[in-house]
N, C-alpha and C. Protein backbone atom coordinates (compact mmCIF):
# COMPACT_ATOMS: atom_id res chain seq x y z
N UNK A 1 24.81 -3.31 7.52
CA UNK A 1 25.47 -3.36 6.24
C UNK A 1 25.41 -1.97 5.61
N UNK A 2 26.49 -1.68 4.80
CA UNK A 2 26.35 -0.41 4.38
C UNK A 2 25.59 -0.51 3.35
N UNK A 3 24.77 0.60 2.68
CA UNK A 3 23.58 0.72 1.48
C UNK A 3 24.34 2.16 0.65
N UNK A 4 24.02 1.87 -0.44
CA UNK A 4 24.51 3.17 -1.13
C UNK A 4 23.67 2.76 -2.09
N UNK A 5 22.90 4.30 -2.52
CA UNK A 5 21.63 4.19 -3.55
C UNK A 5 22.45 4.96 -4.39
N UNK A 6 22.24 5.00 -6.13
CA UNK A 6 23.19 5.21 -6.94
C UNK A 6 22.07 5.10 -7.94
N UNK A 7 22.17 6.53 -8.81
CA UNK A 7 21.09 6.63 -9.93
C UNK A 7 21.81 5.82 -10.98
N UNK A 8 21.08 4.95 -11.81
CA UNK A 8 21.23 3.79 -13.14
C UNK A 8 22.39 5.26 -14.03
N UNK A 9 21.21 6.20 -14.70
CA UNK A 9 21.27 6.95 -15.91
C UNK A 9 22.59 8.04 -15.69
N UNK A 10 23.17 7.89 -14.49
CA UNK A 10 23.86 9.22 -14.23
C UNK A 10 25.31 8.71 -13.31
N UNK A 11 25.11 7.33 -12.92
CA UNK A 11 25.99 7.00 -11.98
C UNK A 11 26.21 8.02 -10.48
N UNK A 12 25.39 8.91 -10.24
CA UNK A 12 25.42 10.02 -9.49
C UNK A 12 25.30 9.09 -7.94
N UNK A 13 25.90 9.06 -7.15
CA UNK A 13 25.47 8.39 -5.73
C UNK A 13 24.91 9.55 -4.80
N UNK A 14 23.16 8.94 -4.77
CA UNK A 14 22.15 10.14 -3.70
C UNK A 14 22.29 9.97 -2.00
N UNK A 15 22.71 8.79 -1.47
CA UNK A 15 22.82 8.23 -0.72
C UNK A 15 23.73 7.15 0.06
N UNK A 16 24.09 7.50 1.09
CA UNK A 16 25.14 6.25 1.63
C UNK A 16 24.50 5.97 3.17
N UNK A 17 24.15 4.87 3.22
CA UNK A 17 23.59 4.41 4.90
C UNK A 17 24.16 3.51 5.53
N UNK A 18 23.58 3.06 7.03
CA UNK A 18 23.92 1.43 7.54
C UNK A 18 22.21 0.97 7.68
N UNK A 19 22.47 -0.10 7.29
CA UNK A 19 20.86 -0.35 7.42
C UNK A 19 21.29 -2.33 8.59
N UNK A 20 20.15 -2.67 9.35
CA UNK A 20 20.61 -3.67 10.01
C UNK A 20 19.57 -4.88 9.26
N UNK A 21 18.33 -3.77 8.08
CA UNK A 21 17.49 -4.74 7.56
C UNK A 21 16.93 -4.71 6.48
N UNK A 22 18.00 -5.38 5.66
CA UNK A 22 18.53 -5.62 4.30
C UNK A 22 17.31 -5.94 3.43
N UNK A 23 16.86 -6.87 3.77
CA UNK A 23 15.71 -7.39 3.40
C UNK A 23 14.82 -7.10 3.31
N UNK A 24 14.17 -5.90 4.31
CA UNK A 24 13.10 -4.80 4.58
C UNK A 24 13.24 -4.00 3.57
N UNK A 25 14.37 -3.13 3.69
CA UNK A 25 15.12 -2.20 2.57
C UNK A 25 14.21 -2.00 1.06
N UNK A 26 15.28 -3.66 1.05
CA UNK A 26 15.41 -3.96 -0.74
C UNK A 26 13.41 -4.15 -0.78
N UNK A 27 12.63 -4.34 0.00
CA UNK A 27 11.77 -4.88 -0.05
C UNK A 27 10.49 -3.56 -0.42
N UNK A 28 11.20 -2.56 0.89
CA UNK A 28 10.61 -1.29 0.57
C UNK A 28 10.87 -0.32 -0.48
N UNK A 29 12.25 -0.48 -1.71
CA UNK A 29 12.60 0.07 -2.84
C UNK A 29 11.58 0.00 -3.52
N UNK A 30 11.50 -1.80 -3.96
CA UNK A 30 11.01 -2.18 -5.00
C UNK A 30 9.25 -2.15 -4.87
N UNK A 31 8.77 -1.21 -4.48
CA UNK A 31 7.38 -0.68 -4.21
C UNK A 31 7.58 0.50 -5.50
N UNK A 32 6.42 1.31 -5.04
CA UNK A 32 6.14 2.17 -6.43
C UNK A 32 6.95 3.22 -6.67
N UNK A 33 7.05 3.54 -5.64
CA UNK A 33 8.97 5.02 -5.65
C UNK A 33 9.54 5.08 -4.32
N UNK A 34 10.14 5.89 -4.70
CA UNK A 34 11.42 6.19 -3.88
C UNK A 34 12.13 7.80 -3.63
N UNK A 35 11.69 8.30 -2.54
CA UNK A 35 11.28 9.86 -2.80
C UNK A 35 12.66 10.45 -1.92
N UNK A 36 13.46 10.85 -2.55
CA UNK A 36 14.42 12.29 -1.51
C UNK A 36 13.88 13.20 -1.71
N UNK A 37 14.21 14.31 -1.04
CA UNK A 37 14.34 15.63 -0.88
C UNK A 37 14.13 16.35 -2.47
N UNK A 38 15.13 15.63 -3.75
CA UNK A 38 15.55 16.37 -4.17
C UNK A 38 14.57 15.21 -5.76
N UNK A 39 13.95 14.55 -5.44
CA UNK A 39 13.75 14.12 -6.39
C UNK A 39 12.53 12.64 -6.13
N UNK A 40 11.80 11.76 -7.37
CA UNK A 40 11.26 10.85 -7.05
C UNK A 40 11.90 9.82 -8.14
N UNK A 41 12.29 8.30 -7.67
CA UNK A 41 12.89 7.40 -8.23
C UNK A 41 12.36 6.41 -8.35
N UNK A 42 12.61 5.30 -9.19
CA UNK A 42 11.94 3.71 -9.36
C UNK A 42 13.34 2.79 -9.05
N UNK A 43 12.97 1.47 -8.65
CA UNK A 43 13.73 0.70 -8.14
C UNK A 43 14.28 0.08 -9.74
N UNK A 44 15.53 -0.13 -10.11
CA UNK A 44 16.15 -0.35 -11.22
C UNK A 44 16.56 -1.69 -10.72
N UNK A 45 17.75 -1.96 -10.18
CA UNK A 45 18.14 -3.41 -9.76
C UNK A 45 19.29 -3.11 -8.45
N UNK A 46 19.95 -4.48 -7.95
CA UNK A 46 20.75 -4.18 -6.78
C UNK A 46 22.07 -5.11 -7.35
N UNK A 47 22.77 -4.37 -6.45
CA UNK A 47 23.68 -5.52 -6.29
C UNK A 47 25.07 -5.40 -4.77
N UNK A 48 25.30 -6.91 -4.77
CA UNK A 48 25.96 -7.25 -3.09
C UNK A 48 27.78 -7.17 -3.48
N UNK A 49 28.15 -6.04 -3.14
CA UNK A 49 29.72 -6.33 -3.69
C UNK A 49 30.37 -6.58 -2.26
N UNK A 50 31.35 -7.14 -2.56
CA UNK A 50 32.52 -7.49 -1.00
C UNK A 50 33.82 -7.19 -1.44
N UNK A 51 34.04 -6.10 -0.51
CA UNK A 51 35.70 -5.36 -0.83
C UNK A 51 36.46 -5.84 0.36
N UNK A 52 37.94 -6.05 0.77
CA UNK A 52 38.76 -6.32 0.89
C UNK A 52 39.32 -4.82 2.04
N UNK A 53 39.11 -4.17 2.98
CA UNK A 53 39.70 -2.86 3.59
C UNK A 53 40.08 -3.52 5.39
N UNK A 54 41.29 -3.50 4.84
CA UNK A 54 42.79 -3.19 6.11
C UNK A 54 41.96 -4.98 6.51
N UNK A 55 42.48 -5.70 5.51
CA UNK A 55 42.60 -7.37 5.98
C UNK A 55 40.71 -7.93 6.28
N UNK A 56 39.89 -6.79 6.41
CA UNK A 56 38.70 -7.84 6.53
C UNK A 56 37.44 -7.72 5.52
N UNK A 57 36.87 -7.99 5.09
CA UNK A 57 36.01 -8.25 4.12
C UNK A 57 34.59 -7.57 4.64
N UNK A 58 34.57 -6.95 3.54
CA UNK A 58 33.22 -5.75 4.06
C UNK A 58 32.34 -5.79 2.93
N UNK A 59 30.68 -6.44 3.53
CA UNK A 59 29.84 -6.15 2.13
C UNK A 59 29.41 -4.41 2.00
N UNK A 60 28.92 -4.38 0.86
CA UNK A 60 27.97 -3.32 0.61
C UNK A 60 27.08 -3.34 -0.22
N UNK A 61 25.83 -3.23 -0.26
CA UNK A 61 24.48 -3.31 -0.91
C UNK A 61 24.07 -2.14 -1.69
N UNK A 62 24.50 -2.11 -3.00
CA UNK A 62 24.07 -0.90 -4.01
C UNK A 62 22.66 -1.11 -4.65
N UNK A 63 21.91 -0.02 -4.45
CA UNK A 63 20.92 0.25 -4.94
C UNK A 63 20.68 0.92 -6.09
N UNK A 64 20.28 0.51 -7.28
CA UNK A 64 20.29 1.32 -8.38
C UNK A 64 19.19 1.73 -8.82
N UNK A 65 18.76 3.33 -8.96
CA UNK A 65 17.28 3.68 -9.05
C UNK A 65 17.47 4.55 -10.43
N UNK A 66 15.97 4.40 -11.47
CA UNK A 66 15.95 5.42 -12.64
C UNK A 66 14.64 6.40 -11.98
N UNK A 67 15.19 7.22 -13.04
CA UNK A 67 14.43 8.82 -12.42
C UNK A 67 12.83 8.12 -13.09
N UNK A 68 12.07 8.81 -11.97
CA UNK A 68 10.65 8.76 -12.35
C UNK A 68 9.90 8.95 -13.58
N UNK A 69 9.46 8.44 -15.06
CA UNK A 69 8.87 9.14 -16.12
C UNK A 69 7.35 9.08 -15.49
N UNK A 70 7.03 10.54 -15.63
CA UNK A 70 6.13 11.33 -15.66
C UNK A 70 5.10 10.16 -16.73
N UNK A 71 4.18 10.07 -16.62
CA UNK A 71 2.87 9.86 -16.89
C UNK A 71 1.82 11.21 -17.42
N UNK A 72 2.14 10.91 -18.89
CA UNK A 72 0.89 12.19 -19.81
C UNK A 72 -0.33 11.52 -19.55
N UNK A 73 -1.35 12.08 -19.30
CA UNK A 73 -2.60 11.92 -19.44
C UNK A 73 -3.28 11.53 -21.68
N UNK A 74 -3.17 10.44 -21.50
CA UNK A 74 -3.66 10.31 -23.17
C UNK A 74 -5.38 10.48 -23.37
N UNK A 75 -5.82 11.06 -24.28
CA UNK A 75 -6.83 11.24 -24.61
C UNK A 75 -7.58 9.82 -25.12
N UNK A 76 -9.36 9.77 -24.86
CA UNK A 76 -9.47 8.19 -25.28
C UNK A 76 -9.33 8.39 -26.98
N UNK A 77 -9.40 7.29 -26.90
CA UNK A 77 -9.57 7.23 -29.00
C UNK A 77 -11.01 6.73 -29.25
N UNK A 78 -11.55 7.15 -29.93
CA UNK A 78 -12.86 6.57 -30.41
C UNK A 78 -13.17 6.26 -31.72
């Protein structure tokens, strides 16, 4: 099935694949990140669309990821 990962905040598409295990995938997103080359991401949500190209029906599995917020170190309070 084809996969296309697609940032939430930017609509920017980082990625286009075939994956044969959909389920693995979505399974390994939604863990703690999601790291390219060019950046680190969190799993936002998915979704299964089915388009219509030259008479046969083709899914594709979009992945939607938000950019990583950084974690400040807070001081305790006492």
């Amino acid at each position: 099935m084809n996969v296309v990962f697609v940032v939430t905040e930017t609509a920017e598409e980082v990625l286009e694949m075939v994956s044969n295990d959909v389920a693995g995938l979505l399974e390994a997103v939604k863990g703690e990140s999601v790291s390219f080359p060019f950046g680190t991401f969190q799993y936002d949500c998915h979704t299964l669309d089915h388009y219509l190209v030259d008479g046969v029906y083709r899914q594709e599995l979009v992945i939607y990821l938000k950019s990583e917020q950084k974690k400040t170190p807070t001081m305790p309070q006492f």
